[in-house]
PDB file of N, CA and C in Angstrom:
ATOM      1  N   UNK A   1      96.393  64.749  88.913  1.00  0.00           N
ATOM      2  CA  UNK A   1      95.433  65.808  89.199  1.00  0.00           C
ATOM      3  C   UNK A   1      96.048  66.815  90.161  1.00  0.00           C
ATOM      4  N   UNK A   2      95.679  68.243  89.565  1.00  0.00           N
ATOM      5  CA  UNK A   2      96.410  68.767  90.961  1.00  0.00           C
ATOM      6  C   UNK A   2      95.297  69.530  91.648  1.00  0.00           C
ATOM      7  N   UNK A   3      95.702  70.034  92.670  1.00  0.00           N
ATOM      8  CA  UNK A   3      94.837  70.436  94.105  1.00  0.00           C
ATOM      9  C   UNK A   3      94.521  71.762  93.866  1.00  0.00           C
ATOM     10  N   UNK A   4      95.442  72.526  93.123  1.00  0.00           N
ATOM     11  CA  UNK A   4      95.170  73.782  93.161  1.00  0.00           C
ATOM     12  C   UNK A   4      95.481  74.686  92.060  1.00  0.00           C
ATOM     13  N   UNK A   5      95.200  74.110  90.571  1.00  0.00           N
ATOM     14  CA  UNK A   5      95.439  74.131  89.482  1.00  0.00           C
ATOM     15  C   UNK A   5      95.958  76.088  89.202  1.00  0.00           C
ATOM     16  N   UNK A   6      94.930  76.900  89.843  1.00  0.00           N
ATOM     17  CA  UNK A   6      95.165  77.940  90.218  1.00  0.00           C
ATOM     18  C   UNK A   6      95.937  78.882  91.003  1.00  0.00           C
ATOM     19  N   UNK A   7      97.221  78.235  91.189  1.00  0.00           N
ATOM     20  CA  UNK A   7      97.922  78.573  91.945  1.00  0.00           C
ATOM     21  C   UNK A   7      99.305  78.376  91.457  1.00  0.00           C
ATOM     22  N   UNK A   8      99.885  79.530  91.158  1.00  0.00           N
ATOM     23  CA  UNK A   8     101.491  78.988  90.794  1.00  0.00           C
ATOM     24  C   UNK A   8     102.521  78.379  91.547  1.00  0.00           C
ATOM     25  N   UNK A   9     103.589  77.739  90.998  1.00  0.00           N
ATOM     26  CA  UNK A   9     104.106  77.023  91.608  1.00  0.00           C
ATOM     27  C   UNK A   9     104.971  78.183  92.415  1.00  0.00           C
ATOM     28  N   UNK A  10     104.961  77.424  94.043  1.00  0.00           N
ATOM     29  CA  UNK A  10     105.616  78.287  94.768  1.00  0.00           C
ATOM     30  C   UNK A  10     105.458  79.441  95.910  1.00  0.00           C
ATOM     31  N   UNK A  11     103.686  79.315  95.592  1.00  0.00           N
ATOM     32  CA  UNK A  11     102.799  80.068  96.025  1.00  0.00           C
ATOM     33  C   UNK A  11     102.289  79.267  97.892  1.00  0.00           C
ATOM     34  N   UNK A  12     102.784  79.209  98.231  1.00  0.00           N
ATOM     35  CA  UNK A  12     102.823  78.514  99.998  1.00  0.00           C
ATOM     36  C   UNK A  12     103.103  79.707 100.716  1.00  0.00           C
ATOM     37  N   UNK A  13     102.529  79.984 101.323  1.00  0.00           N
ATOM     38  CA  UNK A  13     103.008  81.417 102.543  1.00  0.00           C
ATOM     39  C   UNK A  13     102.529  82.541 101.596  1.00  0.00           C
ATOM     40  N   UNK A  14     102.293  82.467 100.387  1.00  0.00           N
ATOM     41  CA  UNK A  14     101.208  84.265 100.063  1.00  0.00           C
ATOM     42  C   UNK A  14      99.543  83.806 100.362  1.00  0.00           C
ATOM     43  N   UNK A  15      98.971  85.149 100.328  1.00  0.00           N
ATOM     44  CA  UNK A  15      97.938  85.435 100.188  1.00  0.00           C
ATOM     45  C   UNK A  15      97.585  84.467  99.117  1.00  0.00           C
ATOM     46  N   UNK A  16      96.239  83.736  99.316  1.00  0.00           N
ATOM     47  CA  UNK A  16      95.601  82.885  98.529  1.00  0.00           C
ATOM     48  C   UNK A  16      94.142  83.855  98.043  1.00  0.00           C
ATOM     49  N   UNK A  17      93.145  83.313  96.747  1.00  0.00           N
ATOM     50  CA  UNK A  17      92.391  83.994  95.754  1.00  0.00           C
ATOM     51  C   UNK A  17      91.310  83.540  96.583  1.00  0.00           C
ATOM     52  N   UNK A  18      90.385  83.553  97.417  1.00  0.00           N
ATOM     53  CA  UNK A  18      88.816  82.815  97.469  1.00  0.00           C
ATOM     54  C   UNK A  18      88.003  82.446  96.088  1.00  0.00           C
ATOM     55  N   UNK A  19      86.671  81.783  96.179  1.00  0.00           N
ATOM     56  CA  UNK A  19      86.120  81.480  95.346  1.00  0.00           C
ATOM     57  C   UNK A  19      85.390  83.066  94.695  1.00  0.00           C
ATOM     58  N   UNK A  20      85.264  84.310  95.717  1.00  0.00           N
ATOM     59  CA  UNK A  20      84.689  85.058  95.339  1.00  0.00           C
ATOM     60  C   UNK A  20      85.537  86.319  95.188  1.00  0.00           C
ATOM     61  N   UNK A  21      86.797  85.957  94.929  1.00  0.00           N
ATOM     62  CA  UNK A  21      87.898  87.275  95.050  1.00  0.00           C
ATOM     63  C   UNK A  21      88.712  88.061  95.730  1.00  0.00           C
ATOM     64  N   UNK A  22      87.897  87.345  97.216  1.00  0.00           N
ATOM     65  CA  UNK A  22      88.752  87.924  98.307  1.00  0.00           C
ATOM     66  C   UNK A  22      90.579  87.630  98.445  1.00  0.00           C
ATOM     67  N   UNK A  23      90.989  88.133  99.197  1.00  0.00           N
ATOM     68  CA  UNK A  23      92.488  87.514  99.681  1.00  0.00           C
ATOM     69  C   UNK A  23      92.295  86.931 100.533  1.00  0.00           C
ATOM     70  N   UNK A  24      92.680  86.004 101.336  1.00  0.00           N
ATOM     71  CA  UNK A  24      93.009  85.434 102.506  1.00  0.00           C
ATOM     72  C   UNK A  24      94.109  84.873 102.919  1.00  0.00           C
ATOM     73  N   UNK A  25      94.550  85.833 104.034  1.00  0.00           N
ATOM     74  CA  UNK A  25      96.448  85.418 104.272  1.00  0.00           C
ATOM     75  C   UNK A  25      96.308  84.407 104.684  1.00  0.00           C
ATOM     76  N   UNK A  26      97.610  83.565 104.357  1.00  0.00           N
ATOM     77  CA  UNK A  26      98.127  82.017 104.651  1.00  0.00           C
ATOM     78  C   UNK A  26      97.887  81.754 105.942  1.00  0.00           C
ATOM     79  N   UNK A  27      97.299  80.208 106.435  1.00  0.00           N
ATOM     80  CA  UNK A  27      97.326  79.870 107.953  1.00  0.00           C
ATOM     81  C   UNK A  27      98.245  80.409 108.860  1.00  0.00           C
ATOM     82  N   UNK A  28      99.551  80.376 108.444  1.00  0.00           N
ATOM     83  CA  UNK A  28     100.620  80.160 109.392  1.00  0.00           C
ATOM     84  C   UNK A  28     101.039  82.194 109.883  1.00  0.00           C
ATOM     85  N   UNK A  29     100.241  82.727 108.861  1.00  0.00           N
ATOM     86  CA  UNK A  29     100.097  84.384 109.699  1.00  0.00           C
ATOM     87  C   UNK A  29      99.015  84.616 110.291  1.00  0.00           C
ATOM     88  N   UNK A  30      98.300  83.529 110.361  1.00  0.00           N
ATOM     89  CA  UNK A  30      96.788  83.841 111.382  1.00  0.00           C
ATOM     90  C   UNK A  30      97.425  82.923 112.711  1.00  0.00           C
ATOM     91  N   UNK A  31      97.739  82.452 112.244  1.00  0.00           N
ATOM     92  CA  UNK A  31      98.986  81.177 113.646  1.00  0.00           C
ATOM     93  C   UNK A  31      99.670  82.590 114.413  1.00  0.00           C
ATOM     94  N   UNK A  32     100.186  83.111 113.544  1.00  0.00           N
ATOM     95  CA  UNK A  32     101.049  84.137 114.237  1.00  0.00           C
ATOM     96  C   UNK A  32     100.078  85.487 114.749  1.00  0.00           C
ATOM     97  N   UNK A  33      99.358  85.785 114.447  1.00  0.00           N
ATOM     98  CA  UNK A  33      98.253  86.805 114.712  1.00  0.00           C
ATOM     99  C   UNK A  33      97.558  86.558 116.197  1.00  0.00           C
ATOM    100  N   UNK A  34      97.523  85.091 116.344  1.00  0.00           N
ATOM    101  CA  UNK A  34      96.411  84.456 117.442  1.00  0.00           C
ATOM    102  C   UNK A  34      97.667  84.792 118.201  1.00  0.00           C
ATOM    103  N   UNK A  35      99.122  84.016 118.155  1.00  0.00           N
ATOM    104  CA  UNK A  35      99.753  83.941 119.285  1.00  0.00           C
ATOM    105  C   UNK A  35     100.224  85.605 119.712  1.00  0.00           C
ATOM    106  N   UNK A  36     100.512  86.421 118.940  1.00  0.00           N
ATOM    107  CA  UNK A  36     100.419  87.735 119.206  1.00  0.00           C
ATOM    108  C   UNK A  36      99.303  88.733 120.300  1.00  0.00           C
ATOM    109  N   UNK A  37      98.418  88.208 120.066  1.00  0.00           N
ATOM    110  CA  UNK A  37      96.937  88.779 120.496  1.00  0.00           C
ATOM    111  C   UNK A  37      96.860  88.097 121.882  1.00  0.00           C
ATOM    112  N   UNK A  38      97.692  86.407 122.446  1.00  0.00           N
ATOM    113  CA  UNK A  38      97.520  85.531 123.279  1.00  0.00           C
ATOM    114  C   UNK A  38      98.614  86.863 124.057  1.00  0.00           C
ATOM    115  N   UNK A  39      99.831  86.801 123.765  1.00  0.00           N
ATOM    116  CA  UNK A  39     100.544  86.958 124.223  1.00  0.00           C
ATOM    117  C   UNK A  39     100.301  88.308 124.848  1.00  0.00           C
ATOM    118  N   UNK A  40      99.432  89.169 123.848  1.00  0.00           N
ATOM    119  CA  UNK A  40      99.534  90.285 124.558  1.00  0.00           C
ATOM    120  C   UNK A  40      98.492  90.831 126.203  1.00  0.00           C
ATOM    121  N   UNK A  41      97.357  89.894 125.409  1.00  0.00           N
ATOM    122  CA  UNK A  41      96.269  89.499 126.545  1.00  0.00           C
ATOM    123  C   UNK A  41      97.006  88.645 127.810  1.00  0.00           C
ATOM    124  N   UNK A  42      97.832  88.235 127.498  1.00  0.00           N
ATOM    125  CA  UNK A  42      98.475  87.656 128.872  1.00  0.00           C
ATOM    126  C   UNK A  42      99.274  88.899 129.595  1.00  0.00           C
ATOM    127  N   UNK A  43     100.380  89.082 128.742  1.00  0.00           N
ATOM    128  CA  UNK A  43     100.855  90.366 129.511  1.00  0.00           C
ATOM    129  C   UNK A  43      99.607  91.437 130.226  1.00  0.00           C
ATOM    130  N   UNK A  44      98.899  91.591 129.466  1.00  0.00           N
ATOM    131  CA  UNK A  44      98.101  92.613 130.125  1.00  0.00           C
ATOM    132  C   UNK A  44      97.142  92.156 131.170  1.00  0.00           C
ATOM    133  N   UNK A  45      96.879  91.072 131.584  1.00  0.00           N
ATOM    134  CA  UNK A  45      95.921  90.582 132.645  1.00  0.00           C
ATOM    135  C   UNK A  45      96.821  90.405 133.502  1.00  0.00           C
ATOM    136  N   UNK A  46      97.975  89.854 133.353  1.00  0.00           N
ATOM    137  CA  UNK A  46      99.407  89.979 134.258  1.00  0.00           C
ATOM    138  C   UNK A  46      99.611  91.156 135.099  1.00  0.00           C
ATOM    139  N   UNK A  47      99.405  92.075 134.377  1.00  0.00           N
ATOM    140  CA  UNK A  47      99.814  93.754 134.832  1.00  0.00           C
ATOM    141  C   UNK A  47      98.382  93.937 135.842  1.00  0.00           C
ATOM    142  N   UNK A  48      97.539  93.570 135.255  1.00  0.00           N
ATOM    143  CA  UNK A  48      96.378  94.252 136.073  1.00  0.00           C
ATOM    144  C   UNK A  48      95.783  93.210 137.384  1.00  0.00           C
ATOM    145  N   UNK A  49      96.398  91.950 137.631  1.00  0.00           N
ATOM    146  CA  UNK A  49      96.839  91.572 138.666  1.00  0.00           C
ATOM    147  C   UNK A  49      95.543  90.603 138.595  1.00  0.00           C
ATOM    148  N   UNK A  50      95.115  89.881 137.258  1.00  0.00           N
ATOM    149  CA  UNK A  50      93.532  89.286 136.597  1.00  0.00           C
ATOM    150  C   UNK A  50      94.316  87.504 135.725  1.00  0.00           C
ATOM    151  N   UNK A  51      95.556  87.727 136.277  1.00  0.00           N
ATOM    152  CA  UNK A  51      96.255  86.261 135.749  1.00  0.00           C
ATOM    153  C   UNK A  51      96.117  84.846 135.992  1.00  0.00           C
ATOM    154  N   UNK A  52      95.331  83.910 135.762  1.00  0.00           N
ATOM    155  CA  UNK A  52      94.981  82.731 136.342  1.00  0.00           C
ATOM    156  C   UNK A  52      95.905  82.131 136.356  1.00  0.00           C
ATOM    157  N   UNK A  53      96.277  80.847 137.706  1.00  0.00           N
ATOM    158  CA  UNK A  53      97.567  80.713 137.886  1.00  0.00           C
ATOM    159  C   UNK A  53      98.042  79.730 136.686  1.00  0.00           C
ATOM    160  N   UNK A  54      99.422  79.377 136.124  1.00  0.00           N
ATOM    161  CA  UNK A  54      99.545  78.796 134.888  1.00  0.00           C
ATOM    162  C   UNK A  54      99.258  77.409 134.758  1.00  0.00           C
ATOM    163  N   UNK A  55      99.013  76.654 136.052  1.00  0.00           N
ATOM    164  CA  UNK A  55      98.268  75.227 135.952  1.00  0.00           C
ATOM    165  C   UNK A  55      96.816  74.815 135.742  1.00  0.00           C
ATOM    166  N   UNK A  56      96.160  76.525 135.730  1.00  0.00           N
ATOM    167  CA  UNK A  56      95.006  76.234 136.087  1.00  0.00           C
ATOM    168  C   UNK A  56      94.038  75.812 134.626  1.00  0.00           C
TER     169      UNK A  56
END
């Protein structure tokens, strides 16, 4: 049986089909999206002197 009969082989890291047509990019660019957005929110609370200390 396979898992994702709809899906060609090879298809890991693209954009996947929803049940209703949408796209939805692969986990591992929303992985990268979050740590982007972390990273930048850190730098910038850094700058504005709003940085909680890193043990906390």
């Amino acid at each position: 049986m396979q898992l994702a009969p709809d899906l060609p082989a090879g298809a890991v890291g693209r954009a996947r089909q929803t049940k209703n047509g949408s796209q939805k990019p692969p986990f591992s660019h929303v992985v990268q999206q979050l740590a982007q957005a972390n990273d930048y929110l850190s730098r910038a609370t850094d700058r504005a002197g709003l940085a909680l200390p890193r043990n906390a």
